[in-house]
N, C-alpha and C. Protein backbone atom coordinates (compact mmCIF):
# COMPACT_ATOMS: atom_id res chain seq x y z
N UNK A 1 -8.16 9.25 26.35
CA UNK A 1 -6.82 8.97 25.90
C UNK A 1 -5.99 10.23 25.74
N UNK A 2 -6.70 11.34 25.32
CA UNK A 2 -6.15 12.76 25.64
C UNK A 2 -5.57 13.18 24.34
N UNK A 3 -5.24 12.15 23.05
CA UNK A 3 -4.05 12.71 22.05
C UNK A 3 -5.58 12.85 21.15
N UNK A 4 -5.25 14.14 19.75
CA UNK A 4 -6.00 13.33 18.47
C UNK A 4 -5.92 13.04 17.35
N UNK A 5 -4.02 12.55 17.96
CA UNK A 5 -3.75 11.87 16.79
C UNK A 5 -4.05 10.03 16.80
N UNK A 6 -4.80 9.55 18.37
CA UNK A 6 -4.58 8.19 18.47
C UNK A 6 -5.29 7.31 17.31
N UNK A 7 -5.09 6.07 17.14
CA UNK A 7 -5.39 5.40 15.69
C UNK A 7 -6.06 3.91 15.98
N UNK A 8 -6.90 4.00 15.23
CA UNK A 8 -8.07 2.98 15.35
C UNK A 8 -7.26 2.01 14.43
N UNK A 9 -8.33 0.36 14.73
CA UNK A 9 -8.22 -0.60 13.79
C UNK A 9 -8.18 -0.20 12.15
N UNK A 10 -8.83 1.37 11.64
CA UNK A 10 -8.98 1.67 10.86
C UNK A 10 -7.66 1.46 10.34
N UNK A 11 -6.58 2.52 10.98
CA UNK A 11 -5.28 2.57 11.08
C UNK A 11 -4.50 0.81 10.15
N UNK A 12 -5.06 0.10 10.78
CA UNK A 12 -4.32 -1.44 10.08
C UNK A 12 -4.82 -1.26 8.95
N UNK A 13 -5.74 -1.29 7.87
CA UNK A 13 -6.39 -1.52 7.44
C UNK A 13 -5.93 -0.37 6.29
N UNK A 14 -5.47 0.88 6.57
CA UNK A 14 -5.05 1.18 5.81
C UNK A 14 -3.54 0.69 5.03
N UNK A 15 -2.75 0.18 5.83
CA UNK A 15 -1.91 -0.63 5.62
C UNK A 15 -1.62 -1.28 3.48
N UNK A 16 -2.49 -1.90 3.25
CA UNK A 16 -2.67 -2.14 2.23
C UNK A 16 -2.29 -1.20 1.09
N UNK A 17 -3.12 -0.20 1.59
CA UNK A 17 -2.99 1.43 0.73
C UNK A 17 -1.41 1.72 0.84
N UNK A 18 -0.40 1.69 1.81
CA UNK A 18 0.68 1.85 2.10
C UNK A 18 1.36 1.24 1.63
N UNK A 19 1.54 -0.28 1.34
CA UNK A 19 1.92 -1.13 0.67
C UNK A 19 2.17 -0.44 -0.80
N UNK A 20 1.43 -0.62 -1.47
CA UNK A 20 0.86 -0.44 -2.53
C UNK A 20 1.20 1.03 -3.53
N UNK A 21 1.64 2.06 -2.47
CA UNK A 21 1.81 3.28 -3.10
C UNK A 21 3.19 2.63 -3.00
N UNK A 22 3.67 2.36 -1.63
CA UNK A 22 5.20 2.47 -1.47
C UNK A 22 5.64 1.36 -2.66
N UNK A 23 4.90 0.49 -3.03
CA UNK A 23 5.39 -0.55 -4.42
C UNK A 23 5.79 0.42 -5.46
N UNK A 24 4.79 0.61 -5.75
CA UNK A 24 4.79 1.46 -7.24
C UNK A 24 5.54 2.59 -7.30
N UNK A 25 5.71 3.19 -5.72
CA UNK A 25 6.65 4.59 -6.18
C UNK A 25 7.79 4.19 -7.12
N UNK A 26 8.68 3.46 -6.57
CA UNK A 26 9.85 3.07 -6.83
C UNK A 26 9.50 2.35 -8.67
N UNK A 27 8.68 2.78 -9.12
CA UNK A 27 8.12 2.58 -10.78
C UNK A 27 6.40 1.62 -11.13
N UNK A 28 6.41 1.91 -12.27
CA UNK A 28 4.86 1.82 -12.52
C UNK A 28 5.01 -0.32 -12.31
N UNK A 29 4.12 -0.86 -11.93
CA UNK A 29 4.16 -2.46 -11.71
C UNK A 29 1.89 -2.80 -11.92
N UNK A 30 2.11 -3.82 -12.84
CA UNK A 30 1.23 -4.72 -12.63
C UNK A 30 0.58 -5.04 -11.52
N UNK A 31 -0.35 -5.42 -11.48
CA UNK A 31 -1.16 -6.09 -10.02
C UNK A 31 -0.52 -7.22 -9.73
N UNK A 32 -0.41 -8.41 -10.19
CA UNK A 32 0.69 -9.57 -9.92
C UNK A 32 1.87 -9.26 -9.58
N UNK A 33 2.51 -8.26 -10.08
CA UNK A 33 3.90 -7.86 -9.94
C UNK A 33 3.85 -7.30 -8.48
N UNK A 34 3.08 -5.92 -8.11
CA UNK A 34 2.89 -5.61 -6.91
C UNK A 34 2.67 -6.44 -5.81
N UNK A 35 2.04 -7.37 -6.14
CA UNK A 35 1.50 -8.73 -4.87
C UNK A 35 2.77 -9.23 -4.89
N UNK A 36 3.58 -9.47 -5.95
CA UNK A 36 5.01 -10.42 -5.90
C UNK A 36 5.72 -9.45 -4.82
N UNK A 37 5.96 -8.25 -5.58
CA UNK A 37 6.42 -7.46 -4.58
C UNK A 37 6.79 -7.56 -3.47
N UNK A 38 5.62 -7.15 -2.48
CA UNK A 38 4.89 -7.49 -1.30
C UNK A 38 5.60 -8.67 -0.58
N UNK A 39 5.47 -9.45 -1.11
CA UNK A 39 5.13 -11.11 -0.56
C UNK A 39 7.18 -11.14 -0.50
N UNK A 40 7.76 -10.92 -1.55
CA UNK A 40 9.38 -11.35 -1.84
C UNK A 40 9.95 -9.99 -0.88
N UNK A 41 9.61 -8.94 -0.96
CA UNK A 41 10.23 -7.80 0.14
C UNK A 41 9.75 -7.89 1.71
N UNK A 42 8.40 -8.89 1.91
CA UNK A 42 8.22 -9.16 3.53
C UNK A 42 9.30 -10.23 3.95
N UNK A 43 9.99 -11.19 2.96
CA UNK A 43 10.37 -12.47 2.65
C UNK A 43 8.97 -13.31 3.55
N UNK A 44 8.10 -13.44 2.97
CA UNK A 44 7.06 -14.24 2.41
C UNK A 44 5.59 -13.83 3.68
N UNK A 45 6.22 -13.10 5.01
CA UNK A 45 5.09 -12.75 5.44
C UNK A 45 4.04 -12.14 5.36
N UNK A 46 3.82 -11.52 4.13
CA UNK A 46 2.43 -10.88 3.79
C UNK A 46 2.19 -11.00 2.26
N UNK A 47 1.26 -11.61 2.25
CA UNK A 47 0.83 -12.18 1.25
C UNK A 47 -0.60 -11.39 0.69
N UNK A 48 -0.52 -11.08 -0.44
CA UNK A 48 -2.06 -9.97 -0.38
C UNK A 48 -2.89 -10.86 -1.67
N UNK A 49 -3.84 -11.03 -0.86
CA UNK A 49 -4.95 -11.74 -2.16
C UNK A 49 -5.78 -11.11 -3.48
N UNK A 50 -5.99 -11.51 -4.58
CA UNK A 50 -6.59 -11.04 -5.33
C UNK A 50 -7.60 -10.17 -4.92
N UNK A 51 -8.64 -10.62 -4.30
CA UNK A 51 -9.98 -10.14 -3.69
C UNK A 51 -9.74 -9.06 -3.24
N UNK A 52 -8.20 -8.85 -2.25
CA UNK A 52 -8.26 -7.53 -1.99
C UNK A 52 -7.45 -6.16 -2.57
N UNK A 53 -6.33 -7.18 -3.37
CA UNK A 53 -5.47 -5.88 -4.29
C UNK A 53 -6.34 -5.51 -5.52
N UNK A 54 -7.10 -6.15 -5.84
CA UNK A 54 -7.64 -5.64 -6.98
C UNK A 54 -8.62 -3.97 -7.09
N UNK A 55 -10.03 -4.59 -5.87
CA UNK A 55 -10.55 -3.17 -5.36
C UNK A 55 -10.25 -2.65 -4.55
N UNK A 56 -8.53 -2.52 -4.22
CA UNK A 56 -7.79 -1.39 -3.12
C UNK A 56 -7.63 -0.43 -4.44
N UNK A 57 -6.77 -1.62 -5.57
CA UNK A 57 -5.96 -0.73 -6.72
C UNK A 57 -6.87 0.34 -7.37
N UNK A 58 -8.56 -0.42 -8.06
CA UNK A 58 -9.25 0.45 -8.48
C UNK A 58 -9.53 1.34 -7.62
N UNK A 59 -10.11 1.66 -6.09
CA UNK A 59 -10.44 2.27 -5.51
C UNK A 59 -9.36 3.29 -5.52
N UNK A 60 -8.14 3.31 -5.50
CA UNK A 60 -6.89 4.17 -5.71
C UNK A 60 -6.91 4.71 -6.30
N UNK A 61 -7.27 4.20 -7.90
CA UNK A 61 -6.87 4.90 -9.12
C UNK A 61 -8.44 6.00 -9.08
N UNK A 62 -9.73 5.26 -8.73
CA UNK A 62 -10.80 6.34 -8.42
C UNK A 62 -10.45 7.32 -7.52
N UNK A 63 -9.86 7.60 -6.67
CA UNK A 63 -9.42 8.47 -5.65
C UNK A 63 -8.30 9.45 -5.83
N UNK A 64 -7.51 9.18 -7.35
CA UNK A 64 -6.43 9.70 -8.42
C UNK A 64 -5.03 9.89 -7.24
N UNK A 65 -4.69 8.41 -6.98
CA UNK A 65 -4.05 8.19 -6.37
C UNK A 65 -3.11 7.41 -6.63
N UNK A 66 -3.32 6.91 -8.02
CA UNK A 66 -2.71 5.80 -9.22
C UNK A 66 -3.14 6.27 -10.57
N UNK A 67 -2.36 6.17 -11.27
CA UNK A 67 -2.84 6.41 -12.62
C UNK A 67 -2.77 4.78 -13.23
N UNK A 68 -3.27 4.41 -14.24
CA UNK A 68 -3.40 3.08 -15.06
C UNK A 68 -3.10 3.21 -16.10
N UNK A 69 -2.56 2.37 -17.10
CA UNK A 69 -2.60 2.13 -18.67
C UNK A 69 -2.33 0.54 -19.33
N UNK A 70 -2.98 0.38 -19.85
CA UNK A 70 -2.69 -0.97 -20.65
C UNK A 70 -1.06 -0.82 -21.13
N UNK A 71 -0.55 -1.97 -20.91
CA UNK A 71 0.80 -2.59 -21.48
C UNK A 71 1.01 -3.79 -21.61
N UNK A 72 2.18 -4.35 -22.19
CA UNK A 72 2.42 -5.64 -22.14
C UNK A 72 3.47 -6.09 -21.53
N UNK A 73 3.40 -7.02 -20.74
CA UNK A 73 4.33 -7.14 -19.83
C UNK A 73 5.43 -8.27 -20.38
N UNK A 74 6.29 -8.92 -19.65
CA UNK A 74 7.70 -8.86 -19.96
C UNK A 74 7.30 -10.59 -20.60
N UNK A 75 6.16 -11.34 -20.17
CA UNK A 75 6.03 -12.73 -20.62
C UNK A 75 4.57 -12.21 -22.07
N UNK A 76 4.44 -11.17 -22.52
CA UNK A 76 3.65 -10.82 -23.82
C UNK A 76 2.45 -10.98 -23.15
N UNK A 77 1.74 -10.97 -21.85
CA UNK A 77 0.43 -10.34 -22.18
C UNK A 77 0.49 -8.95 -21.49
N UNK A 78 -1.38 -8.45 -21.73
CA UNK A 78 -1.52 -7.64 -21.56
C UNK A 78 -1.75 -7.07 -20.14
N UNK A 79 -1.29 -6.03 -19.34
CA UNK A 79 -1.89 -6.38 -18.31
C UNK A 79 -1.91 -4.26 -17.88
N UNK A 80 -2.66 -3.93 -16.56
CA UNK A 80 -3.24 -2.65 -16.19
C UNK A 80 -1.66 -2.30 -15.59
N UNK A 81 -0.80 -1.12 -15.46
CA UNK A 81 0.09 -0.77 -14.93
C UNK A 81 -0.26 0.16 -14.57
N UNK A 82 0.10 0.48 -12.75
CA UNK A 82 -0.29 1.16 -12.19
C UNK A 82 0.98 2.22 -11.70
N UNK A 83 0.96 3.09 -11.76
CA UNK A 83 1.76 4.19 -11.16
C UNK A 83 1.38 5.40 -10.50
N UNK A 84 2.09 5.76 -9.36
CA UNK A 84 1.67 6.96 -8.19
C UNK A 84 1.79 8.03 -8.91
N UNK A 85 0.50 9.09 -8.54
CA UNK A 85 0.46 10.21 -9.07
C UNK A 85 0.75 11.05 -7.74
N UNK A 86 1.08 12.62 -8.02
CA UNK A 86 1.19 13.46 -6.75
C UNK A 86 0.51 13.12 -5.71
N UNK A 87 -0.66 12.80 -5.87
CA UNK A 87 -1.52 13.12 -4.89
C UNK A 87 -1.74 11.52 -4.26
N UNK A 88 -1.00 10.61 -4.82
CA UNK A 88 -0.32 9.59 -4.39
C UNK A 88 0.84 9.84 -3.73
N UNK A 89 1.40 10.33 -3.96
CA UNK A 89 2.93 10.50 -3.19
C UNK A 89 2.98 11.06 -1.91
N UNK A 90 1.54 12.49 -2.04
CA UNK A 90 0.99 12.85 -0.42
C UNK A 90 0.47 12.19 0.33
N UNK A 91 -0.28 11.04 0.08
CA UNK A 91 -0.53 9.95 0.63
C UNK A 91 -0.08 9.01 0.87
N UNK A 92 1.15 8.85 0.19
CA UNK A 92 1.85 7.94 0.60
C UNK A 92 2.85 8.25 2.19
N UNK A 93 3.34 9.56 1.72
CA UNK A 93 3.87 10.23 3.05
C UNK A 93 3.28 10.31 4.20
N UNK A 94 1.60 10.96 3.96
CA UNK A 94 1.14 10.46 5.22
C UNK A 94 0.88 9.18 6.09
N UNK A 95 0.60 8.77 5.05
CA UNK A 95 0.35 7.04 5.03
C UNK A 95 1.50 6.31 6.24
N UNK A 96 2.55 6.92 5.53
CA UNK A 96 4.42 6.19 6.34
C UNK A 96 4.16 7.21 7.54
N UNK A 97 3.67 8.23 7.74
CA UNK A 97 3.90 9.16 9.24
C UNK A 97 3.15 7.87 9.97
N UNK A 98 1.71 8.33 9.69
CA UNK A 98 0.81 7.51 10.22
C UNK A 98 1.39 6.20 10.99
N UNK A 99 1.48 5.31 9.96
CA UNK A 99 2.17 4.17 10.26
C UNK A 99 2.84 4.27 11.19
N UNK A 100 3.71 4.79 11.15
CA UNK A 100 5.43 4.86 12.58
C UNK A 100 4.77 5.53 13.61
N UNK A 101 3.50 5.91 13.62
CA UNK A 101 3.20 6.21 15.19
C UNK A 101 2.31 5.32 15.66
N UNK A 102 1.62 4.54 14.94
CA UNK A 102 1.12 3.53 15.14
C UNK A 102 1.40 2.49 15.87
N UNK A 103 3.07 1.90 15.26
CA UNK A 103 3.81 0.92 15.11
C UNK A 103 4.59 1.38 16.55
N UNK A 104 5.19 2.68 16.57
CA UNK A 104 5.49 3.06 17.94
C UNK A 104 4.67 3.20 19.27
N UNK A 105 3.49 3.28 19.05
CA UNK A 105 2.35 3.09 19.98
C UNK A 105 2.53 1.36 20.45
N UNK A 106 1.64 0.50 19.19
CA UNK A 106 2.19 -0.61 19.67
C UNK A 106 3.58 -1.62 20.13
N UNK A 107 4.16 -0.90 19.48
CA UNK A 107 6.10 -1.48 20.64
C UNK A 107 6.00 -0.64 21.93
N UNK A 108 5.45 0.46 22.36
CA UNK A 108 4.66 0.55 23.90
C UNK A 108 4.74 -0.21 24.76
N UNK A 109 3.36 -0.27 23.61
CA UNK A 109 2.35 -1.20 24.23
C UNK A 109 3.11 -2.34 24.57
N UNK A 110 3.63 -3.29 23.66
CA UNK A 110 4.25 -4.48 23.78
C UNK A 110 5.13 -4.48 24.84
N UNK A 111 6.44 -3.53 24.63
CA UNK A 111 7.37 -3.41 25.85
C UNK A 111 7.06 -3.07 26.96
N UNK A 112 5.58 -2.61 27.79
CA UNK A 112 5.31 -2.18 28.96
C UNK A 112 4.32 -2.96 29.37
N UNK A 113 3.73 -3.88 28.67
CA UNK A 113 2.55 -5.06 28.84
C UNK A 113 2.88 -5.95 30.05
């Protein structure tokens, strides 16, 4: 293929991770809140399941890519609020490069198919 920047299925998959920083930059949000997020800013095409926002989020915050704290949210319970730390924000940037060459690879692909 000759480049080494080209991008595997891995590439989709990080997607999630992208989501997820780019939520929270814009301020610290809940796990429900972030999935709302998601789902109301695709207008309704991506929908992210428990199963998988939950150990993206912890895996994030292990990777100090999120910070966490207990709060109470706006209907009185308690819930984990997550917000991007620096080394979130570098990842998030790469994250969005990544992406747009990806995304430009496949509209290529699509338009020359």
């Amino acid at each position: 293929m000759g480049t080494s920047k080209a991008r595997t299925p891995d590439s989709l998959q990080g997607s999630l991770e992208l989501l997820i920083l780019k939520t929270v930059e814009s301020g610290p949000n809940h796990g429900f809140g972030i999935a709302l997020h998601i789902q109301t800013a695709s207008e309704g095409l991506l929908r992210i399941e428990e199963g998988s926002l939950y150990p993206a989020l912890h895996r994030m915050q292990k990777q100090g890519l999120l910070k966490a704290e207990w709060k109470v949210t706006d209907n009185l319970r308690r819930a984990r609020y997550y917000r991007i730390t620096a080394a979130g924000q570098r990842r998030l940037a790469e994250a969005q490069e990544s992406w747009s060459s990806l995304s430009k690879g496949v509209n290529r692909v699509l338009r020359f198919a």
